[in-house]
N, C-alpha and C. Protein backbone atom coordinates (compact mmCIF):
# COMPACT_ATOMS: atom_id res chain seq x y z
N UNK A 1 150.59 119.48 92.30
CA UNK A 1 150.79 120.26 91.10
C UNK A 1 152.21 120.83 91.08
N UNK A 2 152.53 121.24 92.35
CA UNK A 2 154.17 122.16 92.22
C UNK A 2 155.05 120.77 91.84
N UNK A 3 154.89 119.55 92.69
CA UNK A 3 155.34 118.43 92.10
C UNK A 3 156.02 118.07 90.75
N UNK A 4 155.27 118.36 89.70
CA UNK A 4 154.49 117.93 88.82
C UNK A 4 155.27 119.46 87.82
N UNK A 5 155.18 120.39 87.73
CA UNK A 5 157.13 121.64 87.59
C UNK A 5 158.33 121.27 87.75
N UNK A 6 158.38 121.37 89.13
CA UNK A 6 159.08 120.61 89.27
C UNK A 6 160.05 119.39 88.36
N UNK A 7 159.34 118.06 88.89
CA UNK A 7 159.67 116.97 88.35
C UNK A 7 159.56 116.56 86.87
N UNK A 8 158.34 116.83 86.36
CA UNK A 8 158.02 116.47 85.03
C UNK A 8 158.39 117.58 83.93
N UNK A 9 158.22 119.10 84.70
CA UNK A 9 158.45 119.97 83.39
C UNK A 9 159.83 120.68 83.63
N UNK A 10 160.54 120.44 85.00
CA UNK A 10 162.04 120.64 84.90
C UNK A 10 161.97 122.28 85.24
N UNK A 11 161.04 123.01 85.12
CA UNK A 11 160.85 124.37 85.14
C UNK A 11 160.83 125.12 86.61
N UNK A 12 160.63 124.22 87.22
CA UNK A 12 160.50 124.83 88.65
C UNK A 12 158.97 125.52 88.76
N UNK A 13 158.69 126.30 90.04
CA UNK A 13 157.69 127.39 90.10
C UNK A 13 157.76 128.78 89.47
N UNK A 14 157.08 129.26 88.10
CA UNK A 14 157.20 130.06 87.34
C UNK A 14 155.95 130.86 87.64
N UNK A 15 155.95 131.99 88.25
CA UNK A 15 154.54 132.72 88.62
C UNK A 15 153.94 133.29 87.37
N UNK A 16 154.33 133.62 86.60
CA UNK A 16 153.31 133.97 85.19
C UNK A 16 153.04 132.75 84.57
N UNK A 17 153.40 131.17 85.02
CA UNK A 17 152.79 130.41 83.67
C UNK A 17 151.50 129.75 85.03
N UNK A 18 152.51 130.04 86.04
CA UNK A 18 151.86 128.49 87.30
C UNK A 18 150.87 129.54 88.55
N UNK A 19 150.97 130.69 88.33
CA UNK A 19 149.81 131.31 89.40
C UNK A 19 149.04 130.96 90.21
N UNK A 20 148.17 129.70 89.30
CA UNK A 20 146.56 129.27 89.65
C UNK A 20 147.13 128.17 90.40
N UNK A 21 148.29 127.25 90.45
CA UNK A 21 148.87 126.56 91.78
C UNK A 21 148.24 127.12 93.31
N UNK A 22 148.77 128.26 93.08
CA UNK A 22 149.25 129.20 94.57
C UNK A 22 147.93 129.46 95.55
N UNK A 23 146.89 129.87 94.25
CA UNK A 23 145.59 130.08 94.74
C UNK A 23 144.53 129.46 93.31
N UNK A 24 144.54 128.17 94.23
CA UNK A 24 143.25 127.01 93.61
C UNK A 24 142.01 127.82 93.84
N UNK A 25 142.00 128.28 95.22
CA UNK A 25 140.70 129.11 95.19
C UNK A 25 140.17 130.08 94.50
N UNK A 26 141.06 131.03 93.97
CA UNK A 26 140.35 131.96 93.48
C UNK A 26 140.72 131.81 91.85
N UNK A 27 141.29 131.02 91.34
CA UNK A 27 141.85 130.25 89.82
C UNK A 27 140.24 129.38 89.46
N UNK A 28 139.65 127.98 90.75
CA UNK A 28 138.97 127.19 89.83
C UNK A 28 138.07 127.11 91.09
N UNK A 29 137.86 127.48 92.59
CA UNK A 29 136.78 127.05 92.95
C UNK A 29 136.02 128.31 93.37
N UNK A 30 136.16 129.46 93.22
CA UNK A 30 135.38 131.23 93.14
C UNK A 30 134.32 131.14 91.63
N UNK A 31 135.29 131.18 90.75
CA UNK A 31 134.34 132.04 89.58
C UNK A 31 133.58 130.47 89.25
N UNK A 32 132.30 131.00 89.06
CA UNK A 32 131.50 130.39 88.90
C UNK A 32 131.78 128.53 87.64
N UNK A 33 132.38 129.12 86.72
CA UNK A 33 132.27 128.41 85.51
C UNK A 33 133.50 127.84 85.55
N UNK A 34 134.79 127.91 86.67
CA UNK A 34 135.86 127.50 86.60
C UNK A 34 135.95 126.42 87.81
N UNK A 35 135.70 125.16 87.43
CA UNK A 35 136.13 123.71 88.42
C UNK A 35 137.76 123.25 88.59
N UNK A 36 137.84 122.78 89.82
CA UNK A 36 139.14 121.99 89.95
C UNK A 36 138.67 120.54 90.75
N UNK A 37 139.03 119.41 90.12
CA UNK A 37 139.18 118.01 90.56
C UNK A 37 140.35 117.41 91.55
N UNK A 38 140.00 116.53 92.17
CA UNK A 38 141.73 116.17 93.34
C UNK A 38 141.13 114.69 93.46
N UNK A 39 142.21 113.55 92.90
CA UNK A 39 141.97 112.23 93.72
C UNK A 39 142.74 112.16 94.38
N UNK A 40 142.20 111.45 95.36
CA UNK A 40 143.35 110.77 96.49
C UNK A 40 143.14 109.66 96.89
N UNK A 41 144.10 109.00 97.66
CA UNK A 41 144.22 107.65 97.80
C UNK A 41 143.45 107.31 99.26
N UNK A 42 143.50 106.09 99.26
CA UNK A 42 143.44 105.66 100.53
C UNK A 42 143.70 106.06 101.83
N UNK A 43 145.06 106.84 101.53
CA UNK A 43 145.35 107.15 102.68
C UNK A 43 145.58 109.00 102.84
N UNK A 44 144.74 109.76 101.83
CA UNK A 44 144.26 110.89 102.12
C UNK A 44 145.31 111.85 101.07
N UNK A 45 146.56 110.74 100.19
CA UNK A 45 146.99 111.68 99.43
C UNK A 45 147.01 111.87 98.30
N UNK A 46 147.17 112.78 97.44
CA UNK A 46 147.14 113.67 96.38
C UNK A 46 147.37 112.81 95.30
N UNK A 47 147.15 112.31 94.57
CA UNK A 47 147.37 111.67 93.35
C UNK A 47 146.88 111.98 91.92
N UNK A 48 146.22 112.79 92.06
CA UNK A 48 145.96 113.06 90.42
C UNK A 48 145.07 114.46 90.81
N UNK A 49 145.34 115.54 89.68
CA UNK A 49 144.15 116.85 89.72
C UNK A 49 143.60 116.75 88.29
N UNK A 50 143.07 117.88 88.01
CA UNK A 50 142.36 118.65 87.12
C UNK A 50 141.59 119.97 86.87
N UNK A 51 141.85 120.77 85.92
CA UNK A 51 141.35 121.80 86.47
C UNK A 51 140.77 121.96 85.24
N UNK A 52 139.54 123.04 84.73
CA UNK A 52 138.84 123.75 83.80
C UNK A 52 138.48 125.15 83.87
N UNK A 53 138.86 125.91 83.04
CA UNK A 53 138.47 127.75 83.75
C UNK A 53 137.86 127.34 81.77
N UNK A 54 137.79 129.39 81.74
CA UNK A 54 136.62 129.96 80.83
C UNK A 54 137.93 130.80 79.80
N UNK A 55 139.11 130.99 80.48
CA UNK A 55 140.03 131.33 79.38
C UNK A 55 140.71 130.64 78.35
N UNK A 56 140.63 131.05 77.23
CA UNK A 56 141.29 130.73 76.50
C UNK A 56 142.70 131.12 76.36
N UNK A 57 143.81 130.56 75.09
CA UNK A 57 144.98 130.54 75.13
C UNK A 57 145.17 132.42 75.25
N UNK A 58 146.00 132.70 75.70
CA UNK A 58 146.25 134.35 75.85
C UNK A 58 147.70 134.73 74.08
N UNK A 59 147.32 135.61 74.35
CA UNK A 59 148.43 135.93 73.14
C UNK A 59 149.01 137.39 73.34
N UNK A 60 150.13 137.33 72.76
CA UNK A 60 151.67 136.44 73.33
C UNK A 60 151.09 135.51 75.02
N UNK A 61 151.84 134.57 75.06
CA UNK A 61 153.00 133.74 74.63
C UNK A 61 152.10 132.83 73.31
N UNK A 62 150.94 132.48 73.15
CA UNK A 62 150.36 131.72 71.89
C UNK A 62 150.49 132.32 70.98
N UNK A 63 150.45 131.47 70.06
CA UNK A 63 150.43 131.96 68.55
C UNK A 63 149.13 132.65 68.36
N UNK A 64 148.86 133.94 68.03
CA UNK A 64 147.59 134.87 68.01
C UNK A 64 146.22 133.88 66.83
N UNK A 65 146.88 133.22 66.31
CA UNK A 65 145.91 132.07 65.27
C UNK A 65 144.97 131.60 66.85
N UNK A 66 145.72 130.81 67.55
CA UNK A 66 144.94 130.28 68.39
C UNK A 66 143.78 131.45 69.45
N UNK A 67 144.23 132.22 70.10
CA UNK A 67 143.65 132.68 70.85
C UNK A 67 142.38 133.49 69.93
N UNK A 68 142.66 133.70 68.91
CA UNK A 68 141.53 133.94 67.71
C UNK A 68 140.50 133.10 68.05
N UNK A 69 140.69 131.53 67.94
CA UNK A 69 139.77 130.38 67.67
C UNK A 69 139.30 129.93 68.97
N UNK A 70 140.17 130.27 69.90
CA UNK A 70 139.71 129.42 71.47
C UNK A 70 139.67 131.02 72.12
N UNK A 71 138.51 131.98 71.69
CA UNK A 71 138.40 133.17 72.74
C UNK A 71 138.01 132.52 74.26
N UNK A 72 138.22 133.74 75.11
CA UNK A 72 138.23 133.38 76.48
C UNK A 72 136.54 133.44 76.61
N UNK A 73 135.80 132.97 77.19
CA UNK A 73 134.73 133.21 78.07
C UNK A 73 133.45 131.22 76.83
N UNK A 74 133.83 131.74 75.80
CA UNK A 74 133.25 130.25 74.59
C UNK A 74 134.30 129.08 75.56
N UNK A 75 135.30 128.91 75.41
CA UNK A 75 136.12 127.97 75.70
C UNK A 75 136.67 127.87 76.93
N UNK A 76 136.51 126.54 76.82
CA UNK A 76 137.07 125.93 78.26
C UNK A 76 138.08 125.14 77.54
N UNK A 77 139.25 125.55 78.88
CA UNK A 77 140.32 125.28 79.02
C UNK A 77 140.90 124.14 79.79
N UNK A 78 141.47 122.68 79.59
CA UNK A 78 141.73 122.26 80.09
C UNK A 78 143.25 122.55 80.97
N UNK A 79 143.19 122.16 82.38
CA UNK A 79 144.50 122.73 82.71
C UNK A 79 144.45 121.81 84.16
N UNK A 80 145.67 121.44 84.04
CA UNK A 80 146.56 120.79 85.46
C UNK A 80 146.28 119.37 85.53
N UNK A 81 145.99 118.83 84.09
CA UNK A 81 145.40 117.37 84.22
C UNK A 81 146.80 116.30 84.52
N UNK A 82 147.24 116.27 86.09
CA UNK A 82 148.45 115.74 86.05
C UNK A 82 148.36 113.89 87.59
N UNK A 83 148.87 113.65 86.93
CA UNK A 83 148.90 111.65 87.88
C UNK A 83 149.94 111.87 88.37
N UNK A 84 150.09 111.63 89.64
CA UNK A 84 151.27 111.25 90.05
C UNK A 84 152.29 109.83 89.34
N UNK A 85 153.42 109.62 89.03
CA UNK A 85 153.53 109.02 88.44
C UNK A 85 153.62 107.64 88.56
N UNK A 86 153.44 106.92 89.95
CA UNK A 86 153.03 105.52 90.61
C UNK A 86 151.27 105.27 90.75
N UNK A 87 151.05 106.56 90.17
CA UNK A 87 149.22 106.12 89.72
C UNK A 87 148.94 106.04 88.43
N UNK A 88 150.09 106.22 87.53
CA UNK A 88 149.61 106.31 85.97
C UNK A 88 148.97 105.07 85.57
N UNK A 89 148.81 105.00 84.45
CA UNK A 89 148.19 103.86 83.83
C UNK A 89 146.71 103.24 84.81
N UNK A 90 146.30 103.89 85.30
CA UNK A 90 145.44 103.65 86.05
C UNK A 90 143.65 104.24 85.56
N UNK A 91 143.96 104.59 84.70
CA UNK A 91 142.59 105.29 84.25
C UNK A 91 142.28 106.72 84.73
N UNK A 92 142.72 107.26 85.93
CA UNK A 92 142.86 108.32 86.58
C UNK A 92 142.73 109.43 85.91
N UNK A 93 143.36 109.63 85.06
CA UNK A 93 143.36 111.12 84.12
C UNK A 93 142.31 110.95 83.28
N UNK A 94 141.76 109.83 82.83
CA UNK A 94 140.62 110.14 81.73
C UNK A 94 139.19 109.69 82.62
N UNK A 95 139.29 109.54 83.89
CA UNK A 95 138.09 109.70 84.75
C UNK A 95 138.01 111.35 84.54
N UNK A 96 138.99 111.68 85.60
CA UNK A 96 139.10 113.31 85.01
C UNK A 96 138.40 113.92 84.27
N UNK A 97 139.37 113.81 83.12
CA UNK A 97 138.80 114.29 81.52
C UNK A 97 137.27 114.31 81.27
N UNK A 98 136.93 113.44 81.67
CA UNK A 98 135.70 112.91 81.43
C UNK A 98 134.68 113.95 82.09
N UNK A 99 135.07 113.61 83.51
CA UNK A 99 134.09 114.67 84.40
C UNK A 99 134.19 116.19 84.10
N UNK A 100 135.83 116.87 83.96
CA UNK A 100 135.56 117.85 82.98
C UNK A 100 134.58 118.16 82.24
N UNK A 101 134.66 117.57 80.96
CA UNK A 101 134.26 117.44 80.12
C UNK A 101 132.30 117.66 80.76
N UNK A 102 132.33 116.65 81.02
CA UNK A 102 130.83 116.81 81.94
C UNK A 102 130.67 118.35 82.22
N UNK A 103 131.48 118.43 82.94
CA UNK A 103 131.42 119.87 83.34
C UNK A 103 131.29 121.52 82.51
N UNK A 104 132.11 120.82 81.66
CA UNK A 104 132.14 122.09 80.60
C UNK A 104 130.37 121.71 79.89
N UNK A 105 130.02 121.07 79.20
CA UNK A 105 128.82 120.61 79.09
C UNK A 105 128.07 121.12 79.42
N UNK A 106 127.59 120.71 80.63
CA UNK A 106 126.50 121.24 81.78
C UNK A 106 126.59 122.71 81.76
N UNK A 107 127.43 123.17 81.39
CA UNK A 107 127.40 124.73 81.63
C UNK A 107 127.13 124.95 80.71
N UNK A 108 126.80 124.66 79.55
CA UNK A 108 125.96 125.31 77.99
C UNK A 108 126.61 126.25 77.55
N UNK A 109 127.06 127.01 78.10
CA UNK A 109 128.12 128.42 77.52
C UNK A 109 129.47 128.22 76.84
N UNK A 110 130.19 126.97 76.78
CA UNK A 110 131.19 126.72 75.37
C UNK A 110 131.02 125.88 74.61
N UNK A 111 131.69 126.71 73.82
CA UNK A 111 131.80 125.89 72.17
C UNK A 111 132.95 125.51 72.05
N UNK A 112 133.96 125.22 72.78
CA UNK A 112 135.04 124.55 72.35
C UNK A 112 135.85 123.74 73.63
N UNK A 113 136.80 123.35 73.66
CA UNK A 113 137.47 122.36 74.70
C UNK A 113 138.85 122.53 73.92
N UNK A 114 139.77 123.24 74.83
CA UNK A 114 141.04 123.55 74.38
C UNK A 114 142.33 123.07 75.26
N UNK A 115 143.58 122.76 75.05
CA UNK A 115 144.28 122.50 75.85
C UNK A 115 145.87 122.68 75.38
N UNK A 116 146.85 122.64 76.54
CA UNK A 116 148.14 122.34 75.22
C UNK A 116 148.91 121.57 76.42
N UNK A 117 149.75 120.74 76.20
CA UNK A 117 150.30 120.20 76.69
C UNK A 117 152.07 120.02 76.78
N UNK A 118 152.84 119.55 77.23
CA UNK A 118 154.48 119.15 76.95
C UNK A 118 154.78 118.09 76.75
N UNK A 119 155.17 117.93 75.24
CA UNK A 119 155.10 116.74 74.99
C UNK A 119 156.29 115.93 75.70
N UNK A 120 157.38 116.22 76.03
CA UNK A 120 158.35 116.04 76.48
C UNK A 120 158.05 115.29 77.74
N UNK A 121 157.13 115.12 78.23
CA UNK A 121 156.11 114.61 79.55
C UNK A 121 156.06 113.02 79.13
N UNK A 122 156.90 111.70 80.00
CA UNK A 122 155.94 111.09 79.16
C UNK A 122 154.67 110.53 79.14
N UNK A 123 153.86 110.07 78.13
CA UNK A 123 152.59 109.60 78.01
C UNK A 123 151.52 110.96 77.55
N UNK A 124 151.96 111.88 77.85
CA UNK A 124 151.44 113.22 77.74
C UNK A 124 150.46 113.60 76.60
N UNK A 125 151.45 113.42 75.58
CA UNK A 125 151.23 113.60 73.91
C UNK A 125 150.15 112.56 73.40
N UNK A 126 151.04 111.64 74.07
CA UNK A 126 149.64 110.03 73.05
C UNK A 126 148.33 110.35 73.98
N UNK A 127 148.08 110.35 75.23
CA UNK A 127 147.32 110.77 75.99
C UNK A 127 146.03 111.72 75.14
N UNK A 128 146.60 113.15 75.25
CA UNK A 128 145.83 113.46 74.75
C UNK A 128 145.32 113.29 72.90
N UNK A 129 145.97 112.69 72.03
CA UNK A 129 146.26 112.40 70.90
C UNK A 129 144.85 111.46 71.05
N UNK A 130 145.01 110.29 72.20
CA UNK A 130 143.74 109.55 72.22
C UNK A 130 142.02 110.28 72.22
N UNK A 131 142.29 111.45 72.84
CA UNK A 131 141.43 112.49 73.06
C UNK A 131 140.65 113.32 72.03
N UNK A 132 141.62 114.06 71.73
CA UNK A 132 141.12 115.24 70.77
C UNK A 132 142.27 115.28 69.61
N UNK A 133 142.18 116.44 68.78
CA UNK A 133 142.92 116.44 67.77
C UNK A 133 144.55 118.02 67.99
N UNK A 134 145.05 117.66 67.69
CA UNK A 134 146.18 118.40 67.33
C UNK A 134 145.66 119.74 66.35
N UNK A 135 145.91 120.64 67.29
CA UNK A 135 145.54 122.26 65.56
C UNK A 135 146.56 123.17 65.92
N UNK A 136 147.81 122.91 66.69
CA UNK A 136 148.90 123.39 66.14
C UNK A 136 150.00 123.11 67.31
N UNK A 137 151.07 122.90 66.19
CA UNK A 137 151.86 122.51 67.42
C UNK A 137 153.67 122.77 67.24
N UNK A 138 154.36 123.52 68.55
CA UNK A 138 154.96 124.19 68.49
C UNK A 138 156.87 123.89 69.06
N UNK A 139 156.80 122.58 68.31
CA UNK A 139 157.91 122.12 68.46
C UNK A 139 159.31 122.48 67.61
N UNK A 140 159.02 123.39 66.78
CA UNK A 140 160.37 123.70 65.84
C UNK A 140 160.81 124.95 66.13
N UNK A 141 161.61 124.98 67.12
CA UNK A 141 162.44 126.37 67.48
C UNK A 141 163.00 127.05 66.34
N UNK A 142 163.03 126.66 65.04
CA UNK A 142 163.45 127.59 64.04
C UNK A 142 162.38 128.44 63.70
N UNK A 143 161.16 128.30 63.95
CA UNK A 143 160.44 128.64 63.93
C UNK A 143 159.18 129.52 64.86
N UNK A 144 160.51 129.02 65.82
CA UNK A 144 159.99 130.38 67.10
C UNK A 144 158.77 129.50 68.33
N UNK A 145 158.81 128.13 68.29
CA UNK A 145 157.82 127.24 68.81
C UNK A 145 158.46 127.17 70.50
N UNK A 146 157.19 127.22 71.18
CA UNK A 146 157.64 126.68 72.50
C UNK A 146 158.25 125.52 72.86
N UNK A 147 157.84 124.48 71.98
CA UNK A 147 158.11 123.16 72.38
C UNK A 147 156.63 122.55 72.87
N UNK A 148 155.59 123.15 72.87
CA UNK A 148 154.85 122.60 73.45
C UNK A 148 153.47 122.10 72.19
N UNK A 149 152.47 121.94 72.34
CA UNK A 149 151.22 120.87 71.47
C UNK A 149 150.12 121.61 72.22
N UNK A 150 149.71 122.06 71.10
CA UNK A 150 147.87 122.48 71.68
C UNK A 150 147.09 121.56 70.74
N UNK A 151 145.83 121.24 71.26
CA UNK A 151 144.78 120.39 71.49
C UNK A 151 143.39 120.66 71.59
N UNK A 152 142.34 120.45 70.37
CA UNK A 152 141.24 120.69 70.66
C UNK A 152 140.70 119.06 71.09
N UNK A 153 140.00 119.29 72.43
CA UNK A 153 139.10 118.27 72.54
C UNK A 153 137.59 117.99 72.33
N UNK A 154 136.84 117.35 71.75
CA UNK A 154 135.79 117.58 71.69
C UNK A 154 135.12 117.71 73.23
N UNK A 155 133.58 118.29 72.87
CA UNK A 155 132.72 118.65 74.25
C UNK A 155 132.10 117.48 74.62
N UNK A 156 131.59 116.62 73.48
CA UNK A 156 131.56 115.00 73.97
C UNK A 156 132.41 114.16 73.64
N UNK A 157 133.05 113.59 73.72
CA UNK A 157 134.16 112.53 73.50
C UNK A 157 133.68 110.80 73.70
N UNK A 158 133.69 110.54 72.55
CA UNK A 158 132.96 109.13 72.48
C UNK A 158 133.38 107.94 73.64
N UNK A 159 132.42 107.64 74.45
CA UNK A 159 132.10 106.79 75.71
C UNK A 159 133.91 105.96 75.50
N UNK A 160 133.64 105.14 74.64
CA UNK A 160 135.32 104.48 74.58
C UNK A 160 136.53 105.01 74.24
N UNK A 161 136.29 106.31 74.27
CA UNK A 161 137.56 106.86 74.31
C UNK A 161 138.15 107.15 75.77
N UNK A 162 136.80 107.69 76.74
CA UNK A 162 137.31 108.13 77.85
C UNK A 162 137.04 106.82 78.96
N UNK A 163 136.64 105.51 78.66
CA UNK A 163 136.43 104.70 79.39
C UNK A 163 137.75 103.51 78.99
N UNK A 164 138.60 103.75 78.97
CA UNK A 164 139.40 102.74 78.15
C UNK A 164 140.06 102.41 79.84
């Protein structure tokens, strides 16, 4: 995951955005309703995560529209869905997604599947685009935008979307 700051988002380690890095444990494998995923290879290393908690977008830094619609404790949050990038194209992230998804499910307690992503990432954007739908997105700095794309996904996501 620090990888993955680093390399893909240029940002380095930022403790108010990247926290739940530092401590996986008490971010997605403590509270009950919050999972974290890890593949690895053959030879025992790290190649792809995933994570799901019960918060929704916070406001500030979101646009207060959103954190309205994706309250914390209804929605699950997708977060840290990242491939190393000599495993991409591999199906890897939408095994993931998938089991997420499962996950949020099984727990009966949300109504929504939220996420945002950088589009600037590539594959990132179409990725989830294949997924769920776009409900706002914050690429026009004249306008005060992060640069970044939030994402509702549905709670079931049709078999060929996530089996492709």
């Amino acid at each position: 995951m620090l990888d993955t700051v680093y390399r893909d988002f240029g940002t380095g380690y930022v403790p108010r955005w990247h926290g739940d890095i530092v401590d996986l444990a008490g971010a997605y494998l403590v509270p009950p309703r919050h999972t974290l995923l890890v593949a690895v290879d053959s030879e025992g290393q790290v190649v792809a995560t995933g994570a799901l908690d019960s918060r929704g977008p916070a406001h500030p830094p979101n646009p207060r529209p959103l954190a309205e619609r994706y309250p914390s404790g209804t929605t699950a949050q997708l977060r840290r869905v990242y491939v190393r990038p000599e495993h991409r194209r591999r199906g890897l992230a939408r095994r993931i997604v998938r089991d997420l998804l499962a996950f949020a499910a099984a727990d009966g307690g949300y109504r929504a599947v939220y996420l945002h992503t950088d589009p600037a990432v590539p594959g990132a954007e179409a990725f989830w685009r294949s997924l769920g739908t776009v409900v706002h997105d914050e690429r026009d700095p004249a306008r005060g935008g992060q640069g970044i794309v939030h994402f509702e996904v549905p709670l079931a996501v049709p078999a060929e979307a996530v089996n492709r």
